[in-house]
N, C-alpha and C. Protein backbone atom coordinates (compact mmCIF):
# COMPACT_ATOMS: atom_id res chain seq x y z
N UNK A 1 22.14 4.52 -18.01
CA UNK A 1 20.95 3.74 -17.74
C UNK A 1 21.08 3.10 -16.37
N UNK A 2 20.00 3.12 -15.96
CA UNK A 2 20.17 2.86 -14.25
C UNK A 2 19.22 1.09 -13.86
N UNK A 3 19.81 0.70 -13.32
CA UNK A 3 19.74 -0.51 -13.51
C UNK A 3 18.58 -1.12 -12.03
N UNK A 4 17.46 -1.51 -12.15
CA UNK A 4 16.45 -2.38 -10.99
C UNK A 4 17.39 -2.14 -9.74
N UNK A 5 16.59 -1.42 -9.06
CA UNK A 5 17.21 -1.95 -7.39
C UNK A 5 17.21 -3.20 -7.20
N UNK A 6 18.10 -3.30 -5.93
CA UNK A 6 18.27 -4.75 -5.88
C UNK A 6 18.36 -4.73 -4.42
N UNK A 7 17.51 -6.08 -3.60
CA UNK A 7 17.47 -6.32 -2.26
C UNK A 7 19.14 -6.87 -1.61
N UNK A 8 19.45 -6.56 -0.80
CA UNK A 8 21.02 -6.71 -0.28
C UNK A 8 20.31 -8.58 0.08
N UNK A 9 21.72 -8.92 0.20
CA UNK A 9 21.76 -10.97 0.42
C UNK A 9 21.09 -10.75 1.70
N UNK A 10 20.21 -11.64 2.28
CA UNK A 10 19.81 -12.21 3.50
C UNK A 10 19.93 -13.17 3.95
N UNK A 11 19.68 -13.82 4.77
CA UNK A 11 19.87 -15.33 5.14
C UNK A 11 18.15 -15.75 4.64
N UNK A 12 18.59 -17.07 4.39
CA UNK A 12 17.11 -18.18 4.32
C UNK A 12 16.48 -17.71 5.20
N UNK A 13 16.72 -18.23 6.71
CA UNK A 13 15.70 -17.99 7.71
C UNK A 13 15.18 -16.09 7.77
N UNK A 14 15.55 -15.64 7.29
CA UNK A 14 15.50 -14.35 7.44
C UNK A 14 13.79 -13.85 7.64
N UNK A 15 13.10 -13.09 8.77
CA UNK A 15 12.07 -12.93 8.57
C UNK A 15 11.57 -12.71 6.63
N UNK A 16 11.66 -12.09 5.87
CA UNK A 16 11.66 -11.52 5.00
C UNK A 16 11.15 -12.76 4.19
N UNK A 17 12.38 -13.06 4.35
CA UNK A 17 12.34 -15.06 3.27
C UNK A 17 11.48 -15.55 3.83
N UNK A 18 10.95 -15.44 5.03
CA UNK A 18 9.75 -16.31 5.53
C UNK A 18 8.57 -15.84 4.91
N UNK A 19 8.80 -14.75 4.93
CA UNK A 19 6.79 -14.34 4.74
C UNK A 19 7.10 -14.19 3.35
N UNK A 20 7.99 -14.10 2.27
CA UNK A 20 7.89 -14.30 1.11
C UNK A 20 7.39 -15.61 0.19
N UNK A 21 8.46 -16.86 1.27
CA UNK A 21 7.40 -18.23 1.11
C UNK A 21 6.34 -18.13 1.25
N UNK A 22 5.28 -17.44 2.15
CA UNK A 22 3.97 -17.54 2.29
C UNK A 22 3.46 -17.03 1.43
N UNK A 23 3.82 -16.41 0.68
CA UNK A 23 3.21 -15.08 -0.16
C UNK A 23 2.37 -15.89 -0.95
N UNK A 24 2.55 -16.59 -1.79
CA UNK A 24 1.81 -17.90 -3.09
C UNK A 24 0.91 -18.29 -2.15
N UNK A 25 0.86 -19.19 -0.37
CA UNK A 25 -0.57 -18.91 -0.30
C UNK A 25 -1.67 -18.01 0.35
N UNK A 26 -0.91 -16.70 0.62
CA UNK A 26 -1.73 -15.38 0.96
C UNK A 26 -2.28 -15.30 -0.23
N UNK A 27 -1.68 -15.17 -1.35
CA UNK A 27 -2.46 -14.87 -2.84
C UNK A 27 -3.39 -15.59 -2.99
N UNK A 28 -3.21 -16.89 -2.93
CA UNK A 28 -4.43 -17.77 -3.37
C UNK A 28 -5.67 -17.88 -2.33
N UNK A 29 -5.20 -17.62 -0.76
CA UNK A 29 -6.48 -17.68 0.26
C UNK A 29 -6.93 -16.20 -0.03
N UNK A 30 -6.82 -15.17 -1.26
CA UNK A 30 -6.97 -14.10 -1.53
C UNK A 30 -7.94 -13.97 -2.99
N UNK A 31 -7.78 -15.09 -3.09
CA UNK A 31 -8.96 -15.41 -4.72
C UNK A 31 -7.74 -14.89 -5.62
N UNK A 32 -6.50 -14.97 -5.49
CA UNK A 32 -5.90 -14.49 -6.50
C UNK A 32 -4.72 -13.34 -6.56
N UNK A 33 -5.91 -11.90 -5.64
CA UNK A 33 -5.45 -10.96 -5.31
C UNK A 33 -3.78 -10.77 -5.28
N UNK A 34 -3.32 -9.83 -5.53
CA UNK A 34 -1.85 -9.71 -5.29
C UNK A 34 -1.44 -8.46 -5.25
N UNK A 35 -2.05 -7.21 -5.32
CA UNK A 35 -1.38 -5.78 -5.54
C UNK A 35 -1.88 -5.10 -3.88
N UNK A 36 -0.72 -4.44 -3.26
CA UNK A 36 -0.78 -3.69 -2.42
C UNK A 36 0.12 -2.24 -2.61
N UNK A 37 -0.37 -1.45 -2.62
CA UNK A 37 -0.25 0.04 -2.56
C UNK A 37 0.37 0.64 -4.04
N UNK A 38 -0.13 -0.64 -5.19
CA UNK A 38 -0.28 -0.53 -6.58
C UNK A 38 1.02 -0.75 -7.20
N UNK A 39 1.68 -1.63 -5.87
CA UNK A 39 2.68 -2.70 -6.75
C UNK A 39 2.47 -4.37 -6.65
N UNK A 40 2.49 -4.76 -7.56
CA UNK A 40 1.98 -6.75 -7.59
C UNK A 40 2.83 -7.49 -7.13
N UNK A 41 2.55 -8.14 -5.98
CA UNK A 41 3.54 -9.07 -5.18
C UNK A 41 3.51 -9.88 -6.20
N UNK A 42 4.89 -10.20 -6.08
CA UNK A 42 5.27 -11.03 -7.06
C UNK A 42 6.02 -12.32 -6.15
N UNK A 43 5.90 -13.82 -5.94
CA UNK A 43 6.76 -14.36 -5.44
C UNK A 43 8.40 -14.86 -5.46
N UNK A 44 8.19 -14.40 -6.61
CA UNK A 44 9.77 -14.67 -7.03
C UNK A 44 10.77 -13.97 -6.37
N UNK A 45 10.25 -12.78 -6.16
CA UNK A 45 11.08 -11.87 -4.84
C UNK A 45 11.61 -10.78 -5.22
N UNK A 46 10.83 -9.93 -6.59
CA UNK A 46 11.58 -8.43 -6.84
C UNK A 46 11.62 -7.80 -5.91
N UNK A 47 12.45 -6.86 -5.78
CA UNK A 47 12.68 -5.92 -4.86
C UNK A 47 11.61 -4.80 -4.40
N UNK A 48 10.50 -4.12 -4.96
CA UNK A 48 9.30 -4.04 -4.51
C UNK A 48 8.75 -4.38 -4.07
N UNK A 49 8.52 -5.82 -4.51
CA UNK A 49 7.23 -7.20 -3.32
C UNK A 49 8.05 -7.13 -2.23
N UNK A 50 9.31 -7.65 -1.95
CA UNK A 50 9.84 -7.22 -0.63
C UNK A 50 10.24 -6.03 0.05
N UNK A 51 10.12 -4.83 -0.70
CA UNK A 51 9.72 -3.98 0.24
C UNK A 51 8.41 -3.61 0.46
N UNK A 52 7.52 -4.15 0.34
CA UNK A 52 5.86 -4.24 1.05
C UNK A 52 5.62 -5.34 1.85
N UNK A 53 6.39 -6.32 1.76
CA UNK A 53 6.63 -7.24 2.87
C UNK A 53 7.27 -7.16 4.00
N UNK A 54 8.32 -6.00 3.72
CA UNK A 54 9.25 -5.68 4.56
C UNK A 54 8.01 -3.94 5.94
N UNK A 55 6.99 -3.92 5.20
CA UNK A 55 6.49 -2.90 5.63
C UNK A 55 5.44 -3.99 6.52
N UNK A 56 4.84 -5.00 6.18
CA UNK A 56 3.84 -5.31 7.16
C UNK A 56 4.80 -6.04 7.97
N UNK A 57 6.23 -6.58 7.91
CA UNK A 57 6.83 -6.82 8.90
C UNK A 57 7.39 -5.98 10.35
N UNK A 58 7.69 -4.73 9.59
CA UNK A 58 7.83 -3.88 10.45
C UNK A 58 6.67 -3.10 11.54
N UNK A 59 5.74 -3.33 10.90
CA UNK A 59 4.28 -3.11 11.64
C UNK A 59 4.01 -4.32 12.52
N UNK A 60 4.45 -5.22 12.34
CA UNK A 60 4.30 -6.38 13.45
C UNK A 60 5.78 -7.01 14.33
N UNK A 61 6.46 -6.15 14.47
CA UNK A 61 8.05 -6.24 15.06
C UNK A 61 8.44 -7.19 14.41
N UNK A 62 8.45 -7.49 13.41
CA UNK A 62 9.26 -9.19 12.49
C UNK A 62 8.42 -10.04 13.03
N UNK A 63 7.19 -9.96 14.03
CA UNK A 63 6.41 -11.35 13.95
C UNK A 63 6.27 -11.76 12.73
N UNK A 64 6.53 -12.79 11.64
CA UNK A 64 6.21 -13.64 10.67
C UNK A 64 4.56 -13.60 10.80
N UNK A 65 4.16 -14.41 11.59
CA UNK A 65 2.81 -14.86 12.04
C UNK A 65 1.76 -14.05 11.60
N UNK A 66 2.10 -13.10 12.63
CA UNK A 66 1.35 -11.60 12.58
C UNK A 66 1.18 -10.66 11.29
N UNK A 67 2.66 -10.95 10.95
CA UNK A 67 2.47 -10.08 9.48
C UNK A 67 1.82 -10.95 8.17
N UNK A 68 2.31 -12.37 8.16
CA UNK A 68 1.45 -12.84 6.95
C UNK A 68 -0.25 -12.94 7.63
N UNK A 69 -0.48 -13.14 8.99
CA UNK A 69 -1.87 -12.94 9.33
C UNK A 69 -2.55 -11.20 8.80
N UNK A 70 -1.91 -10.23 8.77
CA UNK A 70 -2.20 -8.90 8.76
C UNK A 70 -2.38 -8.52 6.94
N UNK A 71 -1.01 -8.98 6.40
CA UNK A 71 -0.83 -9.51 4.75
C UNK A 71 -1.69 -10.11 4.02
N UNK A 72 -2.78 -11.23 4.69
CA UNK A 72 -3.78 -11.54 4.41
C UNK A 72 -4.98 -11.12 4.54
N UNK A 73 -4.98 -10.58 5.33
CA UNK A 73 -6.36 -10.04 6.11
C UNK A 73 -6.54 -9.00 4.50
N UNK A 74 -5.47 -7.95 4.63
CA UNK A 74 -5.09 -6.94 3.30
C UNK A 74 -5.42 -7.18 2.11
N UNK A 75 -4.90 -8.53 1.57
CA UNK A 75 -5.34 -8.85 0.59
C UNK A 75 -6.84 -9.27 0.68
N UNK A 76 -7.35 -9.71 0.91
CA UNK A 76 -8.81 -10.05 0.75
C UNK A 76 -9.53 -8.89 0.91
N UNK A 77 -9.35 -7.94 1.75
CA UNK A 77 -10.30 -6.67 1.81
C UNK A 77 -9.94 -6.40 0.42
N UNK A 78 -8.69 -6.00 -0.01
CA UNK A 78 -8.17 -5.31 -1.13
C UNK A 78 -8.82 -5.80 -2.26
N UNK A 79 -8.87 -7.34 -2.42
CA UNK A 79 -9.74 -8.01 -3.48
C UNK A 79 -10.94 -7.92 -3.71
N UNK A 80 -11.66 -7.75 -2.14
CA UNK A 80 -13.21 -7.11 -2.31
C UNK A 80 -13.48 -5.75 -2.32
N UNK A 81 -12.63 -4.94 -1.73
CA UNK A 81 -12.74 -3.59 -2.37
C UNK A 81 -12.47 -3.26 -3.54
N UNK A 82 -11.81 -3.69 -3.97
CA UNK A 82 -10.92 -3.25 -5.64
C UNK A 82 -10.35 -1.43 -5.78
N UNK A 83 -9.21 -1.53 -4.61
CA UNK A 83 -9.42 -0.19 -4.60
C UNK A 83 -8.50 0.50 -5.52
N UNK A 84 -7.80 -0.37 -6.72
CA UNK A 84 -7.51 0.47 -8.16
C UNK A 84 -8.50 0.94 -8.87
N UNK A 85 -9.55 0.36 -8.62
CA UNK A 85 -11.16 1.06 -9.46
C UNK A 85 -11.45 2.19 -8.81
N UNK A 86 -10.81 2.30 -7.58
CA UNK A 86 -11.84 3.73 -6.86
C UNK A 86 -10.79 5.09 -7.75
N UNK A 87 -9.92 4.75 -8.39
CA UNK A 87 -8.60 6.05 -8.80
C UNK A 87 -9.56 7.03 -9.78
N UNK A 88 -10.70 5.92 -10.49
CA UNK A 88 -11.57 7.06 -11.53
C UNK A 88 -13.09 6.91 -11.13
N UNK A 89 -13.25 6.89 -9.50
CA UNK A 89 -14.48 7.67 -9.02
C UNK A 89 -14.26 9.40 -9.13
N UNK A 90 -15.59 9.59 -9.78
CA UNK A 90 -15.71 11.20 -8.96
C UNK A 90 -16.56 11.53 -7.66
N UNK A 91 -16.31 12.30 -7.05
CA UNK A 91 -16.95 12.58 -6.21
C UNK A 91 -17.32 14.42 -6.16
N UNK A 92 -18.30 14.05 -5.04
CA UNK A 92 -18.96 15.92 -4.84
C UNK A 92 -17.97 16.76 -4.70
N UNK A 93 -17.75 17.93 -5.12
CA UNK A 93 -16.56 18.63 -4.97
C UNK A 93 -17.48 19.99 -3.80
N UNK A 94 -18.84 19.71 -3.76
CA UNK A 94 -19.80 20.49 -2.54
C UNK A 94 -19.41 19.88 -1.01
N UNK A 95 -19.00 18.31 -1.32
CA UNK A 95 -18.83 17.65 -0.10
C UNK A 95 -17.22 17.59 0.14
N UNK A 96 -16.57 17.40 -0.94
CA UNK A 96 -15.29 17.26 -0.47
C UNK A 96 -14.11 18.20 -0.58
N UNK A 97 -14.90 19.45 -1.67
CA UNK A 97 -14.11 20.04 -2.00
C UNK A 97 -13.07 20.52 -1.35
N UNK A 98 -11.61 21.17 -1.47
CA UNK A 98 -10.54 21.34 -0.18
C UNK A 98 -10.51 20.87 1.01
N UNK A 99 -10.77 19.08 0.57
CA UNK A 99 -10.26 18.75 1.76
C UNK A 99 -9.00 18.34 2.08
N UNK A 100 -8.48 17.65 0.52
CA UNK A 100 -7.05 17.26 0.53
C UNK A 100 -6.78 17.48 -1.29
N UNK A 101 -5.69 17.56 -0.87
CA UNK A 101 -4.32 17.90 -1.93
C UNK A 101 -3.50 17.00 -2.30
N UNK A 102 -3.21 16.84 -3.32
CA UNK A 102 -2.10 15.98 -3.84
C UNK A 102 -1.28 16.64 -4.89
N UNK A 103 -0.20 17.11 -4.22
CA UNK A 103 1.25 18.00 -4.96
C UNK A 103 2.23 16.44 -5.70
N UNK A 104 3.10 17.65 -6.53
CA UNK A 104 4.37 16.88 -6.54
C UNK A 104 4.94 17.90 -6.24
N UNK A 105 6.61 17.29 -5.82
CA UNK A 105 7.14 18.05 -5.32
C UNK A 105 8.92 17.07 -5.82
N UNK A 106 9.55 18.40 -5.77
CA UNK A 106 11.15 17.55 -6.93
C UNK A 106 12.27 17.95 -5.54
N UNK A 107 13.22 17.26 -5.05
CA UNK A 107 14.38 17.67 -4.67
C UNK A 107 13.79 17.22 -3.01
N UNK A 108 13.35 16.02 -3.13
CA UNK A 108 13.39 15.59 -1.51
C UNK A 108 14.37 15.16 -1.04
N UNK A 109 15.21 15.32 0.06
CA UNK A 109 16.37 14.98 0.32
C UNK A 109 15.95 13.33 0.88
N UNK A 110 17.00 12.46 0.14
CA UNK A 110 17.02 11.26 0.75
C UNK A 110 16.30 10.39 -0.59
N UNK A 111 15.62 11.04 -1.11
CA UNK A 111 14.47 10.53 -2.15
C UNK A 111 15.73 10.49 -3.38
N UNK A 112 15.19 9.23 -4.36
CA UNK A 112 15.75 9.01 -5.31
C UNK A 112 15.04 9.58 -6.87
N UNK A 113 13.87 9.87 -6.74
CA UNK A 113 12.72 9.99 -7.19
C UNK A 113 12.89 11.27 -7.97
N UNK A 114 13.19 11.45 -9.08
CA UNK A 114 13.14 13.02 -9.60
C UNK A 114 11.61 14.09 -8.94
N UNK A 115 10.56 13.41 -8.79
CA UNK A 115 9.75 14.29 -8.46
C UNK A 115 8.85 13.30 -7.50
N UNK A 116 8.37 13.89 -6.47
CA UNK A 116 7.49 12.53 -5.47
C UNK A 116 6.33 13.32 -4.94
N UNK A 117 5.10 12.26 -5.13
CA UNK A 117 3.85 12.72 -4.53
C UNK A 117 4.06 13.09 -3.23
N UNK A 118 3.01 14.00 -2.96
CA UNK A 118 2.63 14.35 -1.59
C UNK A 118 1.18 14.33 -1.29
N UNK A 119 0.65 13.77 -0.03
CA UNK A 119 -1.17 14.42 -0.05
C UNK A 119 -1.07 14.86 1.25
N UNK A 120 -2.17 15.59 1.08
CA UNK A 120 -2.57 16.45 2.15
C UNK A 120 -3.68 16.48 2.63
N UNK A 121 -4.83 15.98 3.99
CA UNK A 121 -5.94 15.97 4.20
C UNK A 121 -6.23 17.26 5.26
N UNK A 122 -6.97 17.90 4.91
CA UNK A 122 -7.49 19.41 5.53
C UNK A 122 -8.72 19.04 5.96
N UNK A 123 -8.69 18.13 7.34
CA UNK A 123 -9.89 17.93 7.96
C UNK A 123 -10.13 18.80 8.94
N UNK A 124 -9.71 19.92 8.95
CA UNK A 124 -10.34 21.28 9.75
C UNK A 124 -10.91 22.13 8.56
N UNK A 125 -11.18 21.87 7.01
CA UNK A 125 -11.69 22.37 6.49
C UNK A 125 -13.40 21.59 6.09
N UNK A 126 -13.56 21.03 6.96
CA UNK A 126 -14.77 19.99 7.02
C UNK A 126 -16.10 21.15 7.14
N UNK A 127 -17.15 21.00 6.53
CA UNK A 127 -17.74 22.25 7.12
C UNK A 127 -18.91 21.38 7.50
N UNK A 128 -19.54 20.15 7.10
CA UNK A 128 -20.41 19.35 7.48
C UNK A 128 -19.85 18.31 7.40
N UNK A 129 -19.98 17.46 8.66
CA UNK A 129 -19.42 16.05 9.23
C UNK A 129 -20.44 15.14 9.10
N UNK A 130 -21.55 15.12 9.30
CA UNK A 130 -23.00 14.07 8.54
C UNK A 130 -22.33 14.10 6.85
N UNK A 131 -22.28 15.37 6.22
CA UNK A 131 -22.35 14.99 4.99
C UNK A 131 -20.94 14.13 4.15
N UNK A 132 -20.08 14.79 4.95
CA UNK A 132 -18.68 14.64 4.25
C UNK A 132 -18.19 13.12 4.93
N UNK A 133 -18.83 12.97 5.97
CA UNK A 133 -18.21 11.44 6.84
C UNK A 133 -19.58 10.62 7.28
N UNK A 134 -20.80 10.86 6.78
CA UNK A 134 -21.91 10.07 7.10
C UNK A 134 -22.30 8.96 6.33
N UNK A 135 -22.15 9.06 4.91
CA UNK A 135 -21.89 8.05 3.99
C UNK A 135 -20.94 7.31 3.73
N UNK A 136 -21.12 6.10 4.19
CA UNK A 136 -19.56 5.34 4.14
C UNK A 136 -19.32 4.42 2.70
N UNK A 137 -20.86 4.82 1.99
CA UNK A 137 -20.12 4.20 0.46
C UNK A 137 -19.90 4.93 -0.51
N UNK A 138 -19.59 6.52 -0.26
CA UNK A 138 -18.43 7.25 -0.72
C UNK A 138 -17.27 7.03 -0.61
């Protein structure tokens, strides 16, 4: 039985520990909100919430600032989009049909993952661009 990853020790000041303190009030200037890329920040500090913290840090060179400014921004779109509801839209398969793919695939090197998604967007298989990219509340 294989036991929760676990984040290696950091220091207090550690970017990481910083924007994790913020996290309780990104959530709340968020109406609540807390899930990014369909794992739930959690403040207490599992090892998931900090590695999605550790991703908008790296997108902003360890600016703190920048990343809980960017972290927030995220959450609130995310809260007004609700984009776990969009997983059981259907859509035109006339408009979108082969445009993208989503495989699994087993034996990625480096991956811990017995089997890991892949997607694929085939935007040279576009055959109308009004139809397939003109509606933006598809």
């Amino acid at each position: 039985m294989s036991s929760a990853p676990q984040w290696p020790a950091i220091a207090e000041d550690h970017p990481l520990n910083q924007l994790l303190k913020a996290l309780p009030a990104l959530i709340k200037a968020a109406g609540g909100y807390s899930e990014v890329y369909g794992v739930t920040l959690d403040p207490s500090g599992p090892f998931h919430t900090k590695l999605i913290l550790q991703k908008f840090l790296r997108a902003n060179a360890n600016d703190v600032d920048k990343a809980k400014a960017q972290l927030g921004k995220t959450l609130a779109w995310r809260s007004s989009f609700k984009p776990l509801e969009t997983l059981d839209e259907k859509f035109s398969k006339e408009i979108f049909g082969g445009l993208g793919y989503v495989i699994e695939i087993e034996g990625v090197p480096g991956s811990q993952n017995k089997k890991d998604v892949v997607t694929f967007n085939i935007y040279g298989a576009v055959k109308d661009n009004k139809a397939t990219f003109g509606n933006l509340d598809q």
